[in-house]
N, C-alpha and C. Protein backbone atom coordinates (compact mmCIF):
# COMPACT_ATOMS: atom_id res chain seq x y z
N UNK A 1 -24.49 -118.18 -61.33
CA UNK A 1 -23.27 -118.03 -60.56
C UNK A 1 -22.06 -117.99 -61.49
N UNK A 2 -20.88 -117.56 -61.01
CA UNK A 2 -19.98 -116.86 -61.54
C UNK A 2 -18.54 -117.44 -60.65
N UNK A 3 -17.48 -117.57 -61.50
CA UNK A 3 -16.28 -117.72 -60.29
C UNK A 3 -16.42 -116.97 -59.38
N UNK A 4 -16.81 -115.17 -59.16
CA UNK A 4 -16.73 -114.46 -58.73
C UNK A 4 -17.58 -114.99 -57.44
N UNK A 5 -18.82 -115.58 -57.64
CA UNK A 5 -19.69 -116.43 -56.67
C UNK A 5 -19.18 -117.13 -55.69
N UNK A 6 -18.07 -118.02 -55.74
CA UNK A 6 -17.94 -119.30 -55.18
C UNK A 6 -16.57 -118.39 -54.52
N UNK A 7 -16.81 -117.76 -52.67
CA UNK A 7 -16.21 -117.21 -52.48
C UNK A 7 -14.82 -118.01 -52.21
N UNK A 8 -13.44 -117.33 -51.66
CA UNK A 8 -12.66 -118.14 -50.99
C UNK A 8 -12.99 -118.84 -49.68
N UNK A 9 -13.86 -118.56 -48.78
CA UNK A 9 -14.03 -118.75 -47.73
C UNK A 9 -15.22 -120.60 -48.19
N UNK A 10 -15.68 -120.45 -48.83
CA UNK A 10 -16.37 -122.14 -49.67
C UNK A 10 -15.61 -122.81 -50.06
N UNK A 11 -14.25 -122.55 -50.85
CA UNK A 11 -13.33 -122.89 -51.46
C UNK A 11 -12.65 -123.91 -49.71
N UNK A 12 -12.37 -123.40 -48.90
CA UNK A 12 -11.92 -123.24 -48.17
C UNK A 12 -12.41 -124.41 -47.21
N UNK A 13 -13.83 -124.16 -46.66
CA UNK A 13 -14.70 -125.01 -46.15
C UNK A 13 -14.35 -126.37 -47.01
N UNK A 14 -15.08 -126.30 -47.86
CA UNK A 14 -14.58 -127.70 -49.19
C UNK A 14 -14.20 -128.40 -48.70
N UNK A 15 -12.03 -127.94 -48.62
CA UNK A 15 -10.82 -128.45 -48.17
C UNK A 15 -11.40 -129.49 -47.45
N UNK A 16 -12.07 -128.42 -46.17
CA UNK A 16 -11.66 -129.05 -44.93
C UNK A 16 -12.69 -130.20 -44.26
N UNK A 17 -14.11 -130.19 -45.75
CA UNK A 17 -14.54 -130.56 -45.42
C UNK A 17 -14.15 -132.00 -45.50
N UNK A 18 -13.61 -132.31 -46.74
CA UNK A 18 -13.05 -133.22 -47.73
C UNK A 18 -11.66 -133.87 -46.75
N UNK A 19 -11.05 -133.10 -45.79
CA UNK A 19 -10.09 -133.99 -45.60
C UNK A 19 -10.64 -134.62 -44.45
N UNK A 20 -11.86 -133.87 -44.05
CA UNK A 20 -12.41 -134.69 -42.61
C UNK A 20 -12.71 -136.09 -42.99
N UNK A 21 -13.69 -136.30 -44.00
CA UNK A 21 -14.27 -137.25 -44.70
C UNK A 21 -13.38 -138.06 -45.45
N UNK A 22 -12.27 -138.20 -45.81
CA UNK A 22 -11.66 -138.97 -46.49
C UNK A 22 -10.02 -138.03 -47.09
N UNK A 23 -9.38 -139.29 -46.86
CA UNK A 23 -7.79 -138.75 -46.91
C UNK A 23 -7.20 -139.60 -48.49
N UNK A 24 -6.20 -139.31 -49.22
CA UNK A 24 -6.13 -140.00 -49.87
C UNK A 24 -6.52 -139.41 -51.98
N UNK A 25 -5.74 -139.83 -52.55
CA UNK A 25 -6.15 -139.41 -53.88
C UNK A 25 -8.05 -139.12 -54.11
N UNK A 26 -8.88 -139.50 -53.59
CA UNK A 26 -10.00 -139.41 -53.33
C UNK A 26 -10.68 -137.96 -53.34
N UNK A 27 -9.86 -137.49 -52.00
CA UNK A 27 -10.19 -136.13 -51.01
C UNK A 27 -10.22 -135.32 -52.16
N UNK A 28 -9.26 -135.29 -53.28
CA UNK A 28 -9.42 -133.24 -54.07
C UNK A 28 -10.11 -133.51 -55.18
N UNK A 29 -10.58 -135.10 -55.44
CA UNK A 29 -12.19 -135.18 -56.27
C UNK A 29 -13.03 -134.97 -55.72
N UNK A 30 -13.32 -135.02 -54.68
CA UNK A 30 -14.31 -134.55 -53.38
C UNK A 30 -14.50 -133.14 -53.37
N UNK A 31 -13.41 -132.47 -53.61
CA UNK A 31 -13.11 -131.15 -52.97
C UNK A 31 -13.82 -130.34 -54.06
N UNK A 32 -13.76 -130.43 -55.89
CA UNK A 32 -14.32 -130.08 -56.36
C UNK A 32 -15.45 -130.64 -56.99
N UNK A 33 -15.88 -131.89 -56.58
CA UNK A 33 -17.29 -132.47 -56.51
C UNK A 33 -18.29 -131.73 -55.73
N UNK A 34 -17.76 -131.28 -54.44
CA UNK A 34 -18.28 -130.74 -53.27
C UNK A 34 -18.85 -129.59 -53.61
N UNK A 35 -18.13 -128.70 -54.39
CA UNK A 35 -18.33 -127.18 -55.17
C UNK A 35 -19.25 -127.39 -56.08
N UNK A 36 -19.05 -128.05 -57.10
CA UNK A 36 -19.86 -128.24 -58.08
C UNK A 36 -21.22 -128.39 -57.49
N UNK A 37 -21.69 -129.57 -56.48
CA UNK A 37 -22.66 -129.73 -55.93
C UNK A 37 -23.47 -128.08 -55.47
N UNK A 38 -22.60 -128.04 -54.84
CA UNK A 38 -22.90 -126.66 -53.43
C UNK A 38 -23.53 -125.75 -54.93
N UNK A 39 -22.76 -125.60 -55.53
CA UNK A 39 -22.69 -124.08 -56.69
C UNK A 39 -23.98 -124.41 -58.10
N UNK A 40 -23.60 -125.40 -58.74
CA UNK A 40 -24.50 -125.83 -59.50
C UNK A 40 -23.39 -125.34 -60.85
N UNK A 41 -21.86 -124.95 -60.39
CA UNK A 41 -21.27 -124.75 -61.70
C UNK A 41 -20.20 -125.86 -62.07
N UNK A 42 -19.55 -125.20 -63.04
CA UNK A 42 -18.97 -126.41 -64.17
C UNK A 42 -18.01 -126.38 -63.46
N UNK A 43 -17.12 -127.46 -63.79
CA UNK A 43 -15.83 -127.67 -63.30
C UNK A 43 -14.48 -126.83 -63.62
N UNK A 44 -14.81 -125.82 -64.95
CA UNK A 44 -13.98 -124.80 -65.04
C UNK A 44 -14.38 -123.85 -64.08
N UNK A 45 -15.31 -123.63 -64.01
CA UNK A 45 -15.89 -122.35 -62.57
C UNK A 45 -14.78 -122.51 -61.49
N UNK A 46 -15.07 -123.82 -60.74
CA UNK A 46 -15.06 -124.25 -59.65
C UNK A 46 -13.34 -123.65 -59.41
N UNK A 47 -12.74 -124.77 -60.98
CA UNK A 47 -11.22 -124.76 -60.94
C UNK A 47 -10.79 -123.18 -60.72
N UNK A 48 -11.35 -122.44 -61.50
CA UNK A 48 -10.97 -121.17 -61.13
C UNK A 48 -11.07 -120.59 -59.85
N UNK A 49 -12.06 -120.74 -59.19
CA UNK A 49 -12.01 -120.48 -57.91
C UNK A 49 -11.17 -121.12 -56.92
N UNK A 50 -11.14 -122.04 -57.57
CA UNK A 50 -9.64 -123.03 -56.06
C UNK A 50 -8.34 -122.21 -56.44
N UNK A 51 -8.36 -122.12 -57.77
CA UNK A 51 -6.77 -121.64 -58.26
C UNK A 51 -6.77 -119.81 -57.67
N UNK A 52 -7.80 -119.25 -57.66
CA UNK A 52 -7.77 -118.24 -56.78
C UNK A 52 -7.28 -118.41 -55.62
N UNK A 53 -7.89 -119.25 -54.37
CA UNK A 53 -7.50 -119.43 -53.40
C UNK A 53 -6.18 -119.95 -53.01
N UNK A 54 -5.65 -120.54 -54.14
CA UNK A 54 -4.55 -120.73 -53.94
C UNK A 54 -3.63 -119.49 -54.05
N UNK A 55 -3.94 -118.95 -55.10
CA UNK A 55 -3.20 -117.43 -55.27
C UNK A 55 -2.99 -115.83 -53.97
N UNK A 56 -4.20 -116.52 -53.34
CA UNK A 56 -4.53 -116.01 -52.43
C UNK A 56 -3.91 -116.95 -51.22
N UNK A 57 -3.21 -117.46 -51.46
CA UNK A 57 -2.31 -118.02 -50.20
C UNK A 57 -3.38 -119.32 -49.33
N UNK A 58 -4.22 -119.56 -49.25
CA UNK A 58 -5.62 -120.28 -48.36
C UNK A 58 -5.49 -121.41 -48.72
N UNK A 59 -5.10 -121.89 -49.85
CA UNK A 59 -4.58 -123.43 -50.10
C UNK A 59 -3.45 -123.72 -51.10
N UNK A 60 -3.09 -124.66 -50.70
CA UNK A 60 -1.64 -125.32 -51.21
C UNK A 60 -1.96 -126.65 -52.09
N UNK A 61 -1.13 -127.01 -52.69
CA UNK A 61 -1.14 -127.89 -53.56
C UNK A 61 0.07 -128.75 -54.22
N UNK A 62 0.37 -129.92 -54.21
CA UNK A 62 1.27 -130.73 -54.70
C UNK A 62 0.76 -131.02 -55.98
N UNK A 63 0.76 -132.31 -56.75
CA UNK A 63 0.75 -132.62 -57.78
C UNK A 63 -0.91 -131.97 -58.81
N UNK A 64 -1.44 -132.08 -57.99
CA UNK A 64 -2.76 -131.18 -58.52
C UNK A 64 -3.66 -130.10 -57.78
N UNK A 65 -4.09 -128.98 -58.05
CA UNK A 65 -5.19 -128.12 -57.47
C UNK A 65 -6.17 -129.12 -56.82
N UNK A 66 -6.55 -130.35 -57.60
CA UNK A 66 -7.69 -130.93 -56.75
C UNK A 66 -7.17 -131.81 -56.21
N UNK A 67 -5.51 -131.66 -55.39
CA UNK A 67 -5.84 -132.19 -54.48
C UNK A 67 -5.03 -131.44 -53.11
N UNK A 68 -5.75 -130.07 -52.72
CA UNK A 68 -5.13 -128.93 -51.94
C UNK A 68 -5.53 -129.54 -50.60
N UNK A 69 -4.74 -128.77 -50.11
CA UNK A 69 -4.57 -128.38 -48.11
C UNK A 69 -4.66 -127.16 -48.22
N UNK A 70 -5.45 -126.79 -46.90
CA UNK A 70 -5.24 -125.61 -46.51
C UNK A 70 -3.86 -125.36 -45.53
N UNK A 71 -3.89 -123.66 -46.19
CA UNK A 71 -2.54 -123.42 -45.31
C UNK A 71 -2.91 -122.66 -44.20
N UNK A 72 -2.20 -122.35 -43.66
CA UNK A 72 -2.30 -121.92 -42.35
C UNK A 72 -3.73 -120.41 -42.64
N UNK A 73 -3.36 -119.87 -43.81
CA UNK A 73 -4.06 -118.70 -43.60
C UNK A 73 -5.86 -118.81 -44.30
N UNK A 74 -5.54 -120.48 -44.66
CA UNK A 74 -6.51 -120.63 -44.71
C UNK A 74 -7.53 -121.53 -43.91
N UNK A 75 -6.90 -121.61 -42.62
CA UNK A 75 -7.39 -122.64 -41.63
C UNK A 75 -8.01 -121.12 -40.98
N UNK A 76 -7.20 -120.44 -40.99
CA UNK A 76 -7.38 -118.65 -40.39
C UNK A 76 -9.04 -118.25 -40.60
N UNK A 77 -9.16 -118.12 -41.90
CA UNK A 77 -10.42 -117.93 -42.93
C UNK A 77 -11.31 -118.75 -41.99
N UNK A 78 -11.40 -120.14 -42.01
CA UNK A 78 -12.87 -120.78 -41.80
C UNK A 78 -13.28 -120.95 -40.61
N UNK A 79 -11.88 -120.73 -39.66
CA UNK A 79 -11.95 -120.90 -38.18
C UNK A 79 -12.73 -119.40 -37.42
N UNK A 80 -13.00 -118.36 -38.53
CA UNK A 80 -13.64 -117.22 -38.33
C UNK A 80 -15.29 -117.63 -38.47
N UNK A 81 -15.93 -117.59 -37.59
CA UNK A 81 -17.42 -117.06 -37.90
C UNK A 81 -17.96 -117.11 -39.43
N UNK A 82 -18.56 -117.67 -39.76
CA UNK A 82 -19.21 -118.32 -41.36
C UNK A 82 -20.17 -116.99 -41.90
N UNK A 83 -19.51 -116.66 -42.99
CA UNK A 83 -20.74 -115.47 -43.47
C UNK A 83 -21.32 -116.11 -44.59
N UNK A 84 -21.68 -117.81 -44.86
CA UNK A 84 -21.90 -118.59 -45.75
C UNK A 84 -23.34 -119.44 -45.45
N UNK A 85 -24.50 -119.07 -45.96
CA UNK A 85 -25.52 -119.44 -45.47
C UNK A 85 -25.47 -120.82 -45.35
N UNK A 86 -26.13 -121.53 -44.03
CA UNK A 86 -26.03 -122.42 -43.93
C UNK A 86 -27.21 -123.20 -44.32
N UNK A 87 -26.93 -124.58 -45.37
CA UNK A 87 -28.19 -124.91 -45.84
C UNK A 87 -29.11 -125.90 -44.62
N UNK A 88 -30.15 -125.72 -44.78
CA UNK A 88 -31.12 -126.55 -43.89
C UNK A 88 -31.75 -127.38 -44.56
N UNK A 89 -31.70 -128.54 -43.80
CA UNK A 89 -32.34 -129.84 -44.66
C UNK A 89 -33.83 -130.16 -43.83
């Protein structure tokens, strides 16, 4: 896998999964813990891909990338139908 891999729409999920689960300086170690997990890549991968999404308007960020909100257009993104296989346990 590749930044190119880890679409915006995962990037995205992440967020939201991360703020469900915990609020707080915590949540945007989560957020790219979460990736890393999901992806199996490094933490430069990952970073690149959030900093995409951010570029791409889908998340916002105060004092650090890892620790984003989604913005409106990225609540847009995940609230659409998932083209992100879903894993089965």
């Amino acid at each position: 896998m590749a930044t190119k891999d880890i679409t915006d729409e995962m990037v995205c999920r992440a967020v939201a999964q991360c703020q469900k689960e915990q609020t707080g300086y915590d949540a945007g170690v989560l957020v790219s813990t979460c990736l890393i997990k999901q992806t199996g890549e490094s933490t430069k991968v990952v970073w690149s891909a959030m900093n995409r999404a951010y570029h791409h308007g889908l998340i916002d960020y105060g004092v650090s990338i890892f620790l984003p909100w989604l913005t409106e257009s990225g609540k847009q993104l995940i609230a659409k139908p998932s083209v992100i296989p879903q894993e089965h346990n």
